[in-house]
C-alpha atoms as a PDB file:
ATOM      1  CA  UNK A   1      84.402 100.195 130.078  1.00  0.00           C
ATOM      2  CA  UNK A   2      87.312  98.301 127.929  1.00  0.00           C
ATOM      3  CA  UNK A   3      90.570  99.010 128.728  1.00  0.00           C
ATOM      4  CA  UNK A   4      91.248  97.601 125.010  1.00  0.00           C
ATOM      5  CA  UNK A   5      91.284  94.687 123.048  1.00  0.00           C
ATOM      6  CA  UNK A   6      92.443  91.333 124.354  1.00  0.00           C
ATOM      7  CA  UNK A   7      96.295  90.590 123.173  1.00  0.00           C
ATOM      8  CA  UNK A   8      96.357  89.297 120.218  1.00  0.00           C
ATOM      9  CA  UNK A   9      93.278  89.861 119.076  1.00  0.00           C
ATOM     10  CA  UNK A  10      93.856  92.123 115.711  1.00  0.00           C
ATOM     11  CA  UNK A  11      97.058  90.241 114.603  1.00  0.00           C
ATOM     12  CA  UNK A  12      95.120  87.077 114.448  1.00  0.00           C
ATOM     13  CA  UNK A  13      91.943  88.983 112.807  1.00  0.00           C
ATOM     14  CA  UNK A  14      93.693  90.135 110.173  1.00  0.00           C
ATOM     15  CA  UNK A  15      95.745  87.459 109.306  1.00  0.00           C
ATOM     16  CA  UNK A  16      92.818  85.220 108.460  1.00  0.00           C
ATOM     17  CA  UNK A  17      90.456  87.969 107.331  1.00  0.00           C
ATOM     18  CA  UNK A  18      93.195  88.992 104.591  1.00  0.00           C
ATOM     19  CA  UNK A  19      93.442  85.183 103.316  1.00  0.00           C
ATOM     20  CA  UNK A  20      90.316  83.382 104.675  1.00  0.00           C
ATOM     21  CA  UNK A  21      88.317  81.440 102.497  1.00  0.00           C
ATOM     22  CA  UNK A  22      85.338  81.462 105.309  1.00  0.00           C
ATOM     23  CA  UNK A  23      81.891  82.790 104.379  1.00  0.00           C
ATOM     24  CA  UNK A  24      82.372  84.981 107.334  1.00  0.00           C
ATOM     25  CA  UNK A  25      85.128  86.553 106.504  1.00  0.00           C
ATOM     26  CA  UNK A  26      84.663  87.016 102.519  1.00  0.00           C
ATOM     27  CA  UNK A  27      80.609  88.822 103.619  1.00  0.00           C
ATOM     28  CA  UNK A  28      82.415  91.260 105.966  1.00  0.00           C
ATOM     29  CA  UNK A  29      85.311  92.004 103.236  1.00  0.00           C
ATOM     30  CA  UNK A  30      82.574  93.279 101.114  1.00  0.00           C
ATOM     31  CA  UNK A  31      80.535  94.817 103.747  1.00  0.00           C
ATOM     32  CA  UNK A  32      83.952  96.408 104.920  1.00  0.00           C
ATOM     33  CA  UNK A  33      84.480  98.005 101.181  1.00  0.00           C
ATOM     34  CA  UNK A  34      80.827  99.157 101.654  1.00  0.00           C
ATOM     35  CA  UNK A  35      80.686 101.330 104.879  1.00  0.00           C
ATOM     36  CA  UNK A  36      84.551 102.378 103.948  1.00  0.00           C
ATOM     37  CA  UNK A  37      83.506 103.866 100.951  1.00  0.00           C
ATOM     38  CA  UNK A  38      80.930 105.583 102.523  1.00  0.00           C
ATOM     39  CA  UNK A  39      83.275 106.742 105.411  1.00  0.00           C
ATOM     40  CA  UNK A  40      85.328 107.980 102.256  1.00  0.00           C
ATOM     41  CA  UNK A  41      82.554 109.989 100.998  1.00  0.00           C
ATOM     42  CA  UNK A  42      81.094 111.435 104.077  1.00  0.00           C
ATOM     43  CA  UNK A  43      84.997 112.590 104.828  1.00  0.00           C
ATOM     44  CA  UNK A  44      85.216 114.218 101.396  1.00  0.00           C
ATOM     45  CA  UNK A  45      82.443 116.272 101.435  1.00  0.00           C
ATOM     46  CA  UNK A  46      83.993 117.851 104.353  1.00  0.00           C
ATOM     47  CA  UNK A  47      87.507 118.106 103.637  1.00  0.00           C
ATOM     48  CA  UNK A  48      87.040 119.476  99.974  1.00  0.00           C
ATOM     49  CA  UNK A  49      86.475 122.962 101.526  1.00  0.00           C
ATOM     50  CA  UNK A  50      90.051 122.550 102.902  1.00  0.00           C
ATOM     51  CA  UNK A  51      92.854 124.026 100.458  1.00  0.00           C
ATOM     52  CA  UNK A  52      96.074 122.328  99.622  1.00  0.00           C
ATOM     53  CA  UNK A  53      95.429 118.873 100.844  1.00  0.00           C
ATOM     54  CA  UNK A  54      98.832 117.354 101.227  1.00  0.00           C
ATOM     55  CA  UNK A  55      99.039 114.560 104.041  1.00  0.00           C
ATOM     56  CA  UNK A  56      96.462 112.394 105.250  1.00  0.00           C
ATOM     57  CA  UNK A  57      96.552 109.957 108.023  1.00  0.00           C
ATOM     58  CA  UNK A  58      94.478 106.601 109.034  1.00  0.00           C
ATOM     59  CA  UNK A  59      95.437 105.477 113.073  1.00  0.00           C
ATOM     60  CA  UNK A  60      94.563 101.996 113.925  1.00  0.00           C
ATOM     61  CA  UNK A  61      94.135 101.553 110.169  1.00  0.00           C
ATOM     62  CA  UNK A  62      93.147  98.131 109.063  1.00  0.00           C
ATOM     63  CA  UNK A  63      93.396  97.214 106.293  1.00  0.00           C
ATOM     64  CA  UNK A  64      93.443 101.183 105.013  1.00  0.00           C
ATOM     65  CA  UNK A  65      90.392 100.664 103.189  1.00  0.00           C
ATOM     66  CA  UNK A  66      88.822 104.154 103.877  1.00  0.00           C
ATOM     67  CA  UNK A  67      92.678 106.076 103.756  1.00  0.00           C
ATOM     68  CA  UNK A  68      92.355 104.184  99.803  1.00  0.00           C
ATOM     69  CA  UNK A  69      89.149 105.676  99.082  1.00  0.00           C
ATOM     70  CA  UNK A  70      90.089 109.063 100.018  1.00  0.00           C
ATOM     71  CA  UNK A  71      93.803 109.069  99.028  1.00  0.00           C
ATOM     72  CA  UNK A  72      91.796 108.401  95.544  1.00  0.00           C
ATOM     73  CA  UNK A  73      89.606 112.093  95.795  1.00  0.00           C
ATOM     74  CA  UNK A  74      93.283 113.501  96.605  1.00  0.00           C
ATOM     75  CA  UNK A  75      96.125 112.458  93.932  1.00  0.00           C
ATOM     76  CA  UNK A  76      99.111 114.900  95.344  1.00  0.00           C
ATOM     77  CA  UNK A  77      98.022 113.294  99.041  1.00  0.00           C
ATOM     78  CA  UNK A  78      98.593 109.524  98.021  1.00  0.00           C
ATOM     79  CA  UNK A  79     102.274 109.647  98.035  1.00  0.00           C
ATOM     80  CA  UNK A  80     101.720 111.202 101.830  1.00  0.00           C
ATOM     81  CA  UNK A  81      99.450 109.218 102.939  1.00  0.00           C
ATOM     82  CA  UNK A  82     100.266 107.213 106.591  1.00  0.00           C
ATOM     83  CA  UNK A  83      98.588 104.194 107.396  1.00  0.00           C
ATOM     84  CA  UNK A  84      99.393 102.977 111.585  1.00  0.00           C
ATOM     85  CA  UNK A  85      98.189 100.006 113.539  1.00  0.00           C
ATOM     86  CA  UNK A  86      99.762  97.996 116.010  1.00  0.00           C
ATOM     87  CA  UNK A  87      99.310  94.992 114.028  1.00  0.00           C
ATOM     88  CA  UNK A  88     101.790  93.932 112.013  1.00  0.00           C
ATOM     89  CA  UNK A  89      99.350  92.050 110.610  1.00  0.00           C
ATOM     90  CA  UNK A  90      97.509  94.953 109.716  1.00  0.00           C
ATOM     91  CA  UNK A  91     100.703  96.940 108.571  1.00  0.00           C
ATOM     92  CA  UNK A  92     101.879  94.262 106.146  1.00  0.00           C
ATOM     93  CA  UNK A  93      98.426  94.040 104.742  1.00  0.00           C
ATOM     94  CA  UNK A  94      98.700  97.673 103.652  1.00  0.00           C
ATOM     95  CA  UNK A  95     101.635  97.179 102.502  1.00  0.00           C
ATOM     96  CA  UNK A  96     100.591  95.176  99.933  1.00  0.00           C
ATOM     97  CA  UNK A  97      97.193  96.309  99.227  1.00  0.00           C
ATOM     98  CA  UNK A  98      98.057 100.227  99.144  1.00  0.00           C
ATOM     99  CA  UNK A  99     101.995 100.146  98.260  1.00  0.00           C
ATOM    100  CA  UNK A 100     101.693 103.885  97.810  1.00  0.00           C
ATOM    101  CA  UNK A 101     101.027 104.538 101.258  1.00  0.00           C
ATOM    102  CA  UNK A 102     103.587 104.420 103.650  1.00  0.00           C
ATOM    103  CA  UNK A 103     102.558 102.271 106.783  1.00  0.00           C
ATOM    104  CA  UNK A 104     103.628 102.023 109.986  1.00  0.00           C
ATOM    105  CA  UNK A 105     103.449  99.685 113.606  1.00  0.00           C
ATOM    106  CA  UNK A 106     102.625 102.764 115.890  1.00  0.00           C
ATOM    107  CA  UNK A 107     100.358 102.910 119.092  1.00  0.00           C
ATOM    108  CA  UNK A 108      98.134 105.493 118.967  1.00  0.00           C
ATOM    109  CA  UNK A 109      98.729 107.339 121.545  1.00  0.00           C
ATOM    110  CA  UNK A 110     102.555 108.335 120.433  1.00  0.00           C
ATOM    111  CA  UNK A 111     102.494 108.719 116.504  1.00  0.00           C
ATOM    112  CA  UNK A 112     105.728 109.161 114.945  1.00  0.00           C
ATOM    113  CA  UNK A 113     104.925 112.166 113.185  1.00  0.00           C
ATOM    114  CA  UNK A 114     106.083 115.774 113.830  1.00  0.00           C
ATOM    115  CA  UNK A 115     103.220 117.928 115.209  1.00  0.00           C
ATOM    116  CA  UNK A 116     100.652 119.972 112.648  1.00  0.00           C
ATOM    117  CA  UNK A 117     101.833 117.961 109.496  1.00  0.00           C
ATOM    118  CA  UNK A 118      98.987 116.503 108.242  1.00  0.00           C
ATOM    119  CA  UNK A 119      96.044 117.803 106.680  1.00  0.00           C
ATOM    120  CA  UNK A 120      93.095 115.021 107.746  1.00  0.00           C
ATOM    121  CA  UNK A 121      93.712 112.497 110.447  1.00  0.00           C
ATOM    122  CA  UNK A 122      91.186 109.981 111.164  1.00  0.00           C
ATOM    123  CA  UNK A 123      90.323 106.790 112.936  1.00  0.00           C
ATOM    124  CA  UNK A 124      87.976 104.115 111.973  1.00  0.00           C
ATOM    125  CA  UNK A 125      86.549 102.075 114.550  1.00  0.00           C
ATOM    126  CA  UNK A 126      89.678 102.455 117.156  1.00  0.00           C
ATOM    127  CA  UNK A 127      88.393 104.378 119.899  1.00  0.00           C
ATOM    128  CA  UNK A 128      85.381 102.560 121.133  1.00  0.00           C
ATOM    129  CA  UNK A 129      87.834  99.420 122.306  1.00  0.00           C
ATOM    130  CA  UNK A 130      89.589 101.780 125.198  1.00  0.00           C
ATOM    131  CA  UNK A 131      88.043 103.597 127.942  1.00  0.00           C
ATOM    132  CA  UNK A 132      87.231 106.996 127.397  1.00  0.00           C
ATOM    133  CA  UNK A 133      90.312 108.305 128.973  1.00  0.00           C
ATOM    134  CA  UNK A 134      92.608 106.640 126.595  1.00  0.00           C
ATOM    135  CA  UNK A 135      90.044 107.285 123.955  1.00  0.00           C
ATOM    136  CA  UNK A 136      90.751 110.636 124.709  1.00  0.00           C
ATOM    137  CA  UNK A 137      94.418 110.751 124.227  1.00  0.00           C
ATOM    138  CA  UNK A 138      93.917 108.968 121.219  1.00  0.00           C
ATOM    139  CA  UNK A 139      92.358 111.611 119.353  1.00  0.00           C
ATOM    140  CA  UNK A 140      94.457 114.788 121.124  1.00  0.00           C
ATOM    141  CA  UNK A 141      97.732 112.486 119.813  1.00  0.00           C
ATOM    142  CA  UNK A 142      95.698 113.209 116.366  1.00  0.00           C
ATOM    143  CA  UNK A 143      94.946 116.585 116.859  1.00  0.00           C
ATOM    144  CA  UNK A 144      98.843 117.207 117.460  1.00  0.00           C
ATOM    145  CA  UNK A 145      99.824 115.762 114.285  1.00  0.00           C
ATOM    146  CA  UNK A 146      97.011 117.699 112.175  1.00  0.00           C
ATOM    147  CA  UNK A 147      97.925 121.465 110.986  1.00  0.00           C
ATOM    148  CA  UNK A 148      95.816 124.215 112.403  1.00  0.00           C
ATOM    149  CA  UNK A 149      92.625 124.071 109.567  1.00  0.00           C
ATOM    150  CA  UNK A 150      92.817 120.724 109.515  1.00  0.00           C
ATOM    151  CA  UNK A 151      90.400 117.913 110.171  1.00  0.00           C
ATOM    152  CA  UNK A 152      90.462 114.963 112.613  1.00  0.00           C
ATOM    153  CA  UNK A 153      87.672 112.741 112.330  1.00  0.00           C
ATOM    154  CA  UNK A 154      86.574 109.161 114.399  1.00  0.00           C
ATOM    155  CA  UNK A 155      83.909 106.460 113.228  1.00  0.00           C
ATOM    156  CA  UNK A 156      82.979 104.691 116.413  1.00  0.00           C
ATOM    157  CA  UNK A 157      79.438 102.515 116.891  1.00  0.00           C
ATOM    158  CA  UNK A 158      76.070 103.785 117.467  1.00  0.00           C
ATOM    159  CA  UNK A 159      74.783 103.259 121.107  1.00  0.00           C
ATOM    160  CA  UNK A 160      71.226 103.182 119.296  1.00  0.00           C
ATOM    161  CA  UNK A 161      71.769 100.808 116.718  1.00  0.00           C
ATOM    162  CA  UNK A 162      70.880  97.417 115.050  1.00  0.00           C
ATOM    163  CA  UNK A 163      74.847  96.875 115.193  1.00  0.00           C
ATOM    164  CA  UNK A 164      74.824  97.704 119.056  1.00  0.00           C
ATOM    165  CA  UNK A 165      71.991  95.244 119.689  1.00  0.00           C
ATOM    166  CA  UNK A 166      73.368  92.644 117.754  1.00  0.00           C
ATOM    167  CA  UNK A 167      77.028  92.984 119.613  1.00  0.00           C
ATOM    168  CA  UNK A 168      74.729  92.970 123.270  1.00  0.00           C
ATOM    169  CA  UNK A 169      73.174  89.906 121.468  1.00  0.00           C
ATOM    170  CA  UNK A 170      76.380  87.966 120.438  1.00  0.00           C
ATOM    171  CA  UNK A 171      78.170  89.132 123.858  1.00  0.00           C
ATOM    172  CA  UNK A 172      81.371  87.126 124.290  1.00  0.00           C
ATOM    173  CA  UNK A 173      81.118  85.668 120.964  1.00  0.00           C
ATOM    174  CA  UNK A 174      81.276  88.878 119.147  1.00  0.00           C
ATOM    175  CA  UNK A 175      84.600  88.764 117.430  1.00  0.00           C
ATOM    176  CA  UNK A 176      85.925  92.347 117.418  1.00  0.00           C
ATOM    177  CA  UNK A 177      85.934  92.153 121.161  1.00  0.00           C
ATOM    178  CA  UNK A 178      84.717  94.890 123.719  1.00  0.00           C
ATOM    179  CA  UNK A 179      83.417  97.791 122.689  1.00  0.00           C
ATOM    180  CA  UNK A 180      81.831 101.499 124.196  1.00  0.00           C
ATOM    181  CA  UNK A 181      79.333 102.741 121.871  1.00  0.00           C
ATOM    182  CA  UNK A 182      78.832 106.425 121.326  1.00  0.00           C
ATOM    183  CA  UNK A 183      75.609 108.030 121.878  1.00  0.00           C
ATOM    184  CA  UNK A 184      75.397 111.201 119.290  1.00  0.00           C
ATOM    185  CA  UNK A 185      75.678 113.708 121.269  1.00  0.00           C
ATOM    186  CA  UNK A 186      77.600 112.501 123.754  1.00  0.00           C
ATOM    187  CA  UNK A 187      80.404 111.755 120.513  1.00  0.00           C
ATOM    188  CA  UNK A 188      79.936 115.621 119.579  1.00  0.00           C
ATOM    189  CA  UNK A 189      80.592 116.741 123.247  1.00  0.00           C
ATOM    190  CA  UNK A 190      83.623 114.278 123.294  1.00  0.00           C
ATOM    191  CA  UNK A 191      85.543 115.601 120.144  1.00  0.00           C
ATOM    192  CA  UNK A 192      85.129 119.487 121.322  1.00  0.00           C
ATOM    193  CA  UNK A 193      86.208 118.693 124.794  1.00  0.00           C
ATOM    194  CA  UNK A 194      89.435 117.130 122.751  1.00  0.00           C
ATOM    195  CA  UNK A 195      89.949 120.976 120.951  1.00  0.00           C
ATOM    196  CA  UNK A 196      88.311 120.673 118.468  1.00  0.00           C
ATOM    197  CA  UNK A 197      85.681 123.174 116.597  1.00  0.00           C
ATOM    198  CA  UNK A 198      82.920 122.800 114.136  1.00  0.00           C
ATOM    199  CA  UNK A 199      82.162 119.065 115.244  1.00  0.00           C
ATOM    200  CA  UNK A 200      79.954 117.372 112.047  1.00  0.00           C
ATOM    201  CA  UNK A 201      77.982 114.396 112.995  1.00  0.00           C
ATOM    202  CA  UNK A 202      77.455 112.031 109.834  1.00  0.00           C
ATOM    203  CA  UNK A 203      74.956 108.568 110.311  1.00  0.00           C
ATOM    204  CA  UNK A 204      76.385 105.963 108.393  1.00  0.00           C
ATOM    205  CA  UNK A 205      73.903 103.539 107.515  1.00  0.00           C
ATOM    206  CA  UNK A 206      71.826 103.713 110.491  1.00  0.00           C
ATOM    207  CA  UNK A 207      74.554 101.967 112.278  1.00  0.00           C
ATOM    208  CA  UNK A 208      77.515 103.940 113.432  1.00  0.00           C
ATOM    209  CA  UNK A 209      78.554 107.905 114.124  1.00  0.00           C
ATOM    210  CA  UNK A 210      81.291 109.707 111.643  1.00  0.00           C
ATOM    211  CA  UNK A 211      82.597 112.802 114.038  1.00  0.00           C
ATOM    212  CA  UNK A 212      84.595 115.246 111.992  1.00  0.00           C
ATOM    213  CA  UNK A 213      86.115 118.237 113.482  1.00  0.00           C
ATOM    214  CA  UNK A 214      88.264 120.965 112.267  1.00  0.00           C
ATOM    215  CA  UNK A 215      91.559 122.070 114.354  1.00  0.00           C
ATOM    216  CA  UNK A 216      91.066 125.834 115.223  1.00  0.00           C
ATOM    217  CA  UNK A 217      93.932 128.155 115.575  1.00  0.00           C
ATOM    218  CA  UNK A 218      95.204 128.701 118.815  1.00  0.00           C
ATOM    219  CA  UNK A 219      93.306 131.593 121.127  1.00  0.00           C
ATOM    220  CA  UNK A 220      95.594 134.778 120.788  1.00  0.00           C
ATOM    221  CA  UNK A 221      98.000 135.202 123.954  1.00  0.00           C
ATOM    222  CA  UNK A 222      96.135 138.260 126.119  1.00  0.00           C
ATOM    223  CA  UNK A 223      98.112 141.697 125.494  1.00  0.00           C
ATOM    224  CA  UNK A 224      99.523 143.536 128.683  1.00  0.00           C
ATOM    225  CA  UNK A 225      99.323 147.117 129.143  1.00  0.00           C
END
């Protein structure tokens, strides 16, 4: 397994996928609004049972394009809405796409947030560059931020998709570097063993896994006689 992305990597990725006039890079723009809109909706139909959505948070964000979409089905959110990457790439790219978000260089292991402040914390296709261990403290890190009720959701790749055997295909040439698809259930197992209840499993275009999980409260302390 990856122990991450090669140095480098993301800051030069988004620096010429933000201004590239390559037919590469303008097809997977558009195909990027596509699955991040559906991402969007998927997350949605989840959090609306959720009352008083106030904060929402995208780690490893991008270019923010799914935080946008859902900052949109939540008005009072967009003002608190946190966008963090390593990139600064990435960050200044926000910046200037979503000015009403309020981005952030950040690994995603430490976030610089206070614990249980936000109400949905997500990550779209972070994970699945790191080894399952750091994968791991990657989404507890976004389980401490989110408030008990809350959601914390991953997108990673399918293990059992077209997208997998095109990236086995490409190999070394495949230009988001490594990656550790999920199988399904092996994704739902994953986000309970991080503490996390009511695990929903959404297929997005046959192609990769949405994992959404809601924060439980804390098991009561056992009384003494």
């Amino acid at each position: 397994m990856s122990d991450g992305p090669p140095d480098g990597l993301w800051d030069s990725f988004w620096a010429e996928h933000a201004s590239s006039d390559r037919l590469f890079h303008r097809l997977l723009w558009r195909i990027r609004f596509l699955f991040s809109k559906a991402y969007a909706r998927a997350l949605f139909k989840t959090v609306r049972p959720t009352p008083a959505v106030s904060r929402l948070l995208e780690v490893g964000c991008g270019s923010a394009r799914t935080l946008h979409y859902l900052a949109a089905q939540f008005p009072a959110a967009a003002q608190h809405s946190y966008a963090f990457d390593l990139s600064p790439q990435a960050v200044e790219l926000v910046g200037h796409l979503s000015p009403e978000f309020r981005p952030a260089i950040s690994e995603a292991q430490r976030l610089p947030l206070a614990a249980e402040v936000c109400t949905v914390a997500f990550s779209i296709g972070l994970i699945e560059h790191f080894d399952r261990a750091v994968a791991a403290a990657m989404v507890r890190e976004m389980v401490r931020v989110t408030m008990v009720g809350g959601l914390v959701a991953v997108m990673v790749p399918w293990q059992s998709s077209f997208y997998n055997l095109m990236r086995q295909v490409f190999g070394r040439r495949w230009p988001f570097g490594p990656e550790n698809p999920f199988h399904r259930d092996e994704l739902v197992r994953f986000m309970r063993a991080q503490g996390l209840a009511d695990v929903r499993l959404h297929i997005i275009y046959a192609s990769t896994l949405l994992a959404v999980g809601r924060r439980p409260a804390p098991a009561p302390a056992p009384t003494t006689v």
